[in-house]
N, C-alpha and C. Protein backbone atom coordinates (compact mmCIF):
# COMPACT_ATOMS: atom_id res chain seq x y z
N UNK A 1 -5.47 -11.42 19.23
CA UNK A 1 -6.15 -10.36 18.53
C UNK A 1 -5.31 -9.09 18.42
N UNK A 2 -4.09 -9.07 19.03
CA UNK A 2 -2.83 -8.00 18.94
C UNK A 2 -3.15 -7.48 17.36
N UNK A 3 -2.88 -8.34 16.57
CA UNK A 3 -2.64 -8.10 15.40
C UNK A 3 -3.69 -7.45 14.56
N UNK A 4 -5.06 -7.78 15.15
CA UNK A 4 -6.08 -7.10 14.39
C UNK A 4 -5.99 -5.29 14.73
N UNK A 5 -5.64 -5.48 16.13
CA UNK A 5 -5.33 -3.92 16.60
C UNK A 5 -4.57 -3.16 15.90
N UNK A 6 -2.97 -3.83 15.54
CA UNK A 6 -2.10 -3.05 15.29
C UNK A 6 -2.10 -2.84 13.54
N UNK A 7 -3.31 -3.80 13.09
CA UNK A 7 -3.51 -3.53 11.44
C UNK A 7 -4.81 -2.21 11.67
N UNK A 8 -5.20 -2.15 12.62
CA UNK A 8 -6.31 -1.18 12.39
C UNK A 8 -5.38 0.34 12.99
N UNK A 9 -4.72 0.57 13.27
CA UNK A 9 -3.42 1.19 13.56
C UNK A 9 -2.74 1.94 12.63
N UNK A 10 -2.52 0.27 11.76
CA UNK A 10 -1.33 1.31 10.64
C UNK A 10 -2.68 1.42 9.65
N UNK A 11 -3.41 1.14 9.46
CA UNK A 11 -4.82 1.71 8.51
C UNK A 11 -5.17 3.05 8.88
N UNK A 12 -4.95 3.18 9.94
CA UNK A 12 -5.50 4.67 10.96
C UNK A 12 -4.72 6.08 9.97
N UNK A 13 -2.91 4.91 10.57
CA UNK A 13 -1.51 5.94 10.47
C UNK A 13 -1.62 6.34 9.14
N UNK A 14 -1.62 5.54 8.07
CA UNK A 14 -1.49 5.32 6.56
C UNK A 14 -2.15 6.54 6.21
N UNK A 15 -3.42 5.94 5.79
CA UNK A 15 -4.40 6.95 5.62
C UNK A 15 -4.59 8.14 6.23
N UNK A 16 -4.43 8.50 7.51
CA UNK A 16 -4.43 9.77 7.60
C UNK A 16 -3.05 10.68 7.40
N UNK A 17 -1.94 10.05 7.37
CA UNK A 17 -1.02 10.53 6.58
C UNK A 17 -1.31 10.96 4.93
N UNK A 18 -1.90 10.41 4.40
CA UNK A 18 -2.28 10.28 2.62
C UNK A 18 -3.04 11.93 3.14
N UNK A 19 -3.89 11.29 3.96
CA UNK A 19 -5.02 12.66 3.86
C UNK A 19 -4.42 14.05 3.89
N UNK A 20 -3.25 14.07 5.03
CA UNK A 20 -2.77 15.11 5.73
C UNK A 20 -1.58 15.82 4.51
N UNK A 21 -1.31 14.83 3.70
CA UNK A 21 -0.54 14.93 2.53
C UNK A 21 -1.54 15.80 1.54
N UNK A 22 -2.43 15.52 1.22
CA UNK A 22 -3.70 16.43 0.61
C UNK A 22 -4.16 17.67 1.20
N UNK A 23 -4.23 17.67 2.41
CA UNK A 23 -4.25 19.16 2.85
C UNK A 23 -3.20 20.03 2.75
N UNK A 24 -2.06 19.73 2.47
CA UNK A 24 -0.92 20.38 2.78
C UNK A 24 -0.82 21.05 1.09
N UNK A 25 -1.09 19.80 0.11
CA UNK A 25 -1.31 20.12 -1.51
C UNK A 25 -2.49 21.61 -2.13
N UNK A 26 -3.63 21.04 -0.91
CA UNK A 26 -4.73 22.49 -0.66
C UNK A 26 -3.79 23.39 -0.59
N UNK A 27 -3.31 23.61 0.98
CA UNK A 27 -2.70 25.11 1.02
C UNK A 27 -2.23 25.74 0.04
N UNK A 28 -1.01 24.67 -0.94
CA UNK A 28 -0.31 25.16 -1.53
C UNK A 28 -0.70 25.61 -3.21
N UNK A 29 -1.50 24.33 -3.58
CA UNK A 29 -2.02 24.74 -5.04
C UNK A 29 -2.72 25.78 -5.41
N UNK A 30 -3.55 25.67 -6.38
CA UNK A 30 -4.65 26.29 -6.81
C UNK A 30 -6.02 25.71 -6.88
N UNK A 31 -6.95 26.52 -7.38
CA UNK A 31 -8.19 25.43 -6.72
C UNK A 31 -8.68 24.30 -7.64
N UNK A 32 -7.73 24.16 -8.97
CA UNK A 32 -7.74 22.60 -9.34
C UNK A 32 -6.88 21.74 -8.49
N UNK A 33 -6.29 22.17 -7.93
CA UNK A 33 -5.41 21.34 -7.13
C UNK A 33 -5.95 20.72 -6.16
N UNK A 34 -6.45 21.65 -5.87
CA UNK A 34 -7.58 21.73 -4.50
C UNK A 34 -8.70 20.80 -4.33
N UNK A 35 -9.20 20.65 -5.92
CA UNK A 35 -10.89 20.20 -5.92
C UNK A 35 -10.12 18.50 -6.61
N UNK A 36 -8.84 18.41 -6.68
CA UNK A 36 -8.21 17.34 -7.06
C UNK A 36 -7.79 15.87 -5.97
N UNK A 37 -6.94 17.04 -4.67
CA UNK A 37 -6.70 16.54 -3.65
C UNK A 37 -7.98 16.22 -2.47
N UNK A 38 -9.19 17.17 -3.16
CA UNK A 38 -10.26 16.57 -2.26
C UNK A 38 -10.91 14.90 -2.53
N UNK A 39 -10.76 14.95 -3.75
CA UNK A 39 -11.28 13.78 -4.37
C UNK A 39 -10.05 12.62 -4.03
N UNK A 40 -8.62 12.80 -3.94
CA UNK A 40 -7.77 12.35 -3.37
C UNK A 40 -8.12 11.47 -1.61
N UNK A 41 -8.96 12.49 -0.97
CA UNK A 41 -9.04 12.33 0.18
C UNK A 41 -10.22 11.87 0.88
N UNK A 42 -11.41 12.32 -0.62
CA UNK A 42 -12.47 11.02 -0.55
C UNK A 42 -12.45 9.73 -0.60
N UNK A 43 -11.00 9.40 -1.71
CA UNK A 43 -11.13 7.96 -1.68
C UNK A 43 -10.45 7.45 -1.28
N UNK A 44 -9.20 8.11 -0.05
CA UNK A 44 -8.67 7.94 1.51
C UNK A 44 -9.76 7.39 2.12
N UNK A 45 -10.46 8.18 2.23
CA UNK A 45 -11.90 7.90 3.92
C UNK A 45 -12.66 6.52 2.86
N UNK A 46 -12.56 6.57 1.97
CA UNK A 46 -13.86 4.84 1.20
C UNK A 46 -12.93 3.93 1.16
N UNK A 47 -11.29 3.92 1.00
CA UNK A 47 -10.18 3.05 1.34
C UNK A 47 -10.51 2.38 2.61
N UNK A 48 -10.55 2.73 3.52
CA UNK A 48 -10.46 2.69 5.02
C UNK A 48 -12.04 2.40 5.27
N UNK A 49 -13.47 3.24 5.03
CA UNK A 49 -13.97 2.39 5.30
C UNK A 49 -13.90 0.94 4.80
N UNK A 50 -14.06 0.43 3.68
CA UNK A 50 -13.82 -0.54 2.89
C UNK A 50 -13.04 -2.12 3.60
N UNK A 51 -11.67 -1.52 4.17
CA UNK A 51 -10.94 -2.48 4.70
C UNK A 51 -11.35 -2.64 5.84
N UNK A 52 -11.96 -1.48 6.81
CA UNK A 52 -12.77 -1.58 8.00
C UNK A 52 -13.82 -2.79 7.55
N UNK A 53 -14.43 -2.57 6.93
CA UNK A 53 -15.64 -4.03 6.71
C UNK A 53 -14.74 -5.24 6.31
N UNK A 54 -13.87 -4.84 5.59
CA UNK A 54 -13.10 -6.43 5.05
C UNK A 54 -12.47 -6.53 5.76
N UNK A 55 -11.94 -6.41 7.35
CA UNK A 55 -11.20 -6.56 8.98
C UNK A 55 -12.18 -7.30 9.87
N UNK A 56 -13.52 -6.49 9.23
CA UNK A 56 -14.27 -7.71 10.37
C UNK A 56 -15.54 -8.26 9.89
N UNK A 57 -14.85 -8.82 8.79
CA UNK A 57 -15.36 -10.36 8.25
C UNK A 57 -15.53 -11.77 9.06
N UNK A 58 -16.43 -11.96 9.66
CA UNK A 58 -16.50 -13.09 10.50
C UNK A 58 -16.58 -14.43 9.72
N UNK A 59 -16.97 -14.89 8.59
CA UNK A 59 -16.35 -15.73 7.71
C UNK A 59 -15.36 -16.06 7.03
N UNK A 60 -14.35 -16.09 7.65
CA UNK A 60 -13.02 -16.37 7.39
C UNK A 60 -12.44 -17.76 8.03
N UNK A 61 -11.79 -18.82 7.21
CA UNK A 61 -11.38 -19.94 7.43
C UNK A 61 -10.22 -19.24 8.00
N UNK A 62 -8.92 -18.55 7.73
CA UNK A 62 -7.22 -18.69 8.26
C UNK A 62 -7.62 -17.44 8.29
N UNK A 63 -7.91 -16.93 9.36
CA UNK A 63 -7.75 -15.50 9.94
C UNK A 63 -6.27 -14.98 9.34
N UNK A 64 -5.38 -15.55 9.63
CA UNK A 64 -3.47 -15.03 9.32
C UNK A 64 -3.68 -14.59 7.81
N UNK A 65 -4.00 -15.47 7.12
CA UNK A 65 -4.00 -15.36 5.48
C UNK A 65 -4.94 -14.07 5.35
N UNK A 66 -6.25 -13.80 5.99
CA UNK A 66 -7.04 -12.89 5.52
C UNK A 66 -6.38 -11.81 6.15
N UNK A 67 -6.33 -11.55 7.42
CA UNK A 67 -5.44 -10.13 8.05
C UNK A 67 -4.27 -9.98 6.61
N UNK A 68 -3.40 -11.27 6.16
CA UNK A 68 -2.34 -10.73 5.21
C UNK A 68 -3.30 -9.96 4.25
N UNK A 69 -4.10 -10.31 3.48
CA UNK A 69 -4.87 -10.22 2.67
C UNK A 69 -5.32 -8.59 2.66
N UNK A 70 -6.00 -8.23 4.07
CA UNK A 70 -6.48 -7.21 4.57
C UNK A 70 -5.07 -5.83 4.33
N UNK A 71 -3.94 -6.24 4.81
CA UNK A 71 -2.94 -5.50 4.93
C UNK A 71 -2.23 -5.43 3.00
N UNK A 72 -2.06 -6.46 2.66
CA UNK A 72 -1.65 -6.13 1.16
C UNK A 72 -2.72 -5.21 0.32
N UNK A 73 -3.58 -5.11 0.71
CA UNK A 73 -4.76 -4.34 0.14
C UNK A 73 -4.77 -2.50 0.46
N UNK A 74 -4.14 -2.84 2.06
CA UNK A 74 -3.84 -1.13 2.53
C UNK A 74 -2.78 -1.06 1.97
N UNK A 75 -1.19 -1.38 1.08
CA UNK A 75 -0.26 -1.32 0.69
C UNK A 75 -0.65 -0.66 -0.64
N UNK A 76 -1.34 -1.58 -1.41
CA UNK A 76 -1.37 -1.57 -2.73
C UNK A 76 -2.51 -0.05 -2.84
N UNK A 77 -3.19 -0.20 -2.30
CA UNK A 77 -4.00 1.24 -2.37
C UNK A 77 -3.43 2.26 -1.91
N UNK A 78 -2.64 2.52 -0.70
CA UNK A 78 -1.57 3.62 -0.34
C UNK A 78 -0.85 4.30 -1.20
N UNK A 79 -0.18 2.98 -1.69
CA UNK A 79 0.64 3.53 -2.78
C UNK A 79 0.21 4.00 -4.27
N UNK A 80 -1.42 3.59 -4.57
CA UNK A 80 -2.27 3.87 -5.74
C UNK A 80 -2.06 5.74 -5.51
N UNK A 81 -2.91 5.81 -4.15
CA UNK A 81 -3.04 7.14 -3.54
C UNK A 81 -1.67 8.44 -3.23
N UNK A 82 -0.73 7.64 -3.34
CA UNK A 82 0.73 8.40 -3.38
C UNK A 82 1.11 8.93 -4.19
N UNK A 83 0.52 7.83 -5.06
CA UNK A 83 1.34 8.48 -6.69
C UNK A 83 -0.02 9.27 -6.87
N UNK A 84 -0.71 9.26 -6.51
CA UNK A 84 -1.88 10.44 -7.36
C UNK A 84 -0.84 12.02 -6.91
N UNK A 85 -0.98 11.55 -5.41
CA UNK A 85 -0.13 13.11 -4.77
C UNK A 85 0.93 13.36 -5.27
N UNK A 86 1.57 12.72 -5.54
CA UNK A 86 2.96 12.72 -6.32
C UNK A 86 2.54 14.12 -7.36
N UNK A 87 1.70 12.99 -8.01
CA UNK A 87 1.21 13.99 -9.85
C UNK A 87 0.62 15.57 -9.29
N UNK A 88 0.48 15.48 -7.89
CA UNK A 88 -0.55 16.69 -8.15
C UNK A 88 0.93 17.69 -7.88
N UNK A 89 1.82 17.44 -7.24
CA UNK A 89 2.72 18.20 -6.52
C UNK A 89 3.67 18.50 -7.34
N UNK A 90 3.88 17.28 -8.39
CA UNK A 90 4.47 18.04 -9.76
C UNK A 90 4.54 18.91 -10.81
């Protein structure tokens, strides 16, 4: 079960990095920026819950395949969420 730990870990790290990336966009923007990166950081916290429920799915045939499954999903959304910050910082 190592592995379920250390995916709920980098889900933790990820995301609150994204988030902490949005506060930092607050300080600096204006308050479209602001009311931009919040919405940024709403759908940080519904990311994470989200994969939190799809982590502990107790109907799962190959646990390995679904944890992959679970983790390509925090990738592909991270990086959805990056490039938003990207745009706002440009």
């Amino acid at each position: 079960m190592a592995s379920i730990r250390k995916l709920k870990k980098d889900m933790n790290t990820v995301l609150s990095d994204i988030i902490e990336d949005c506060y930092v966009c607050q300080l600096n923007g204006d308050d479209k920026v602001a009311a931009k990166a919040e919405k940024i950081i709403d759908e940080a916290i519904q990311t994470f819950d989200d994969l939190i429920v799809k982590l502990h799915q107790k109907d799962v045939d190959n646990l390995k395949l679904h944890l992959r499954g679970v983790r390509a999903a925090l990738i592909k959304k991270s990086d959805e969420l990056t490039a938003k910050i990207e745009k706002l910082t440009n």
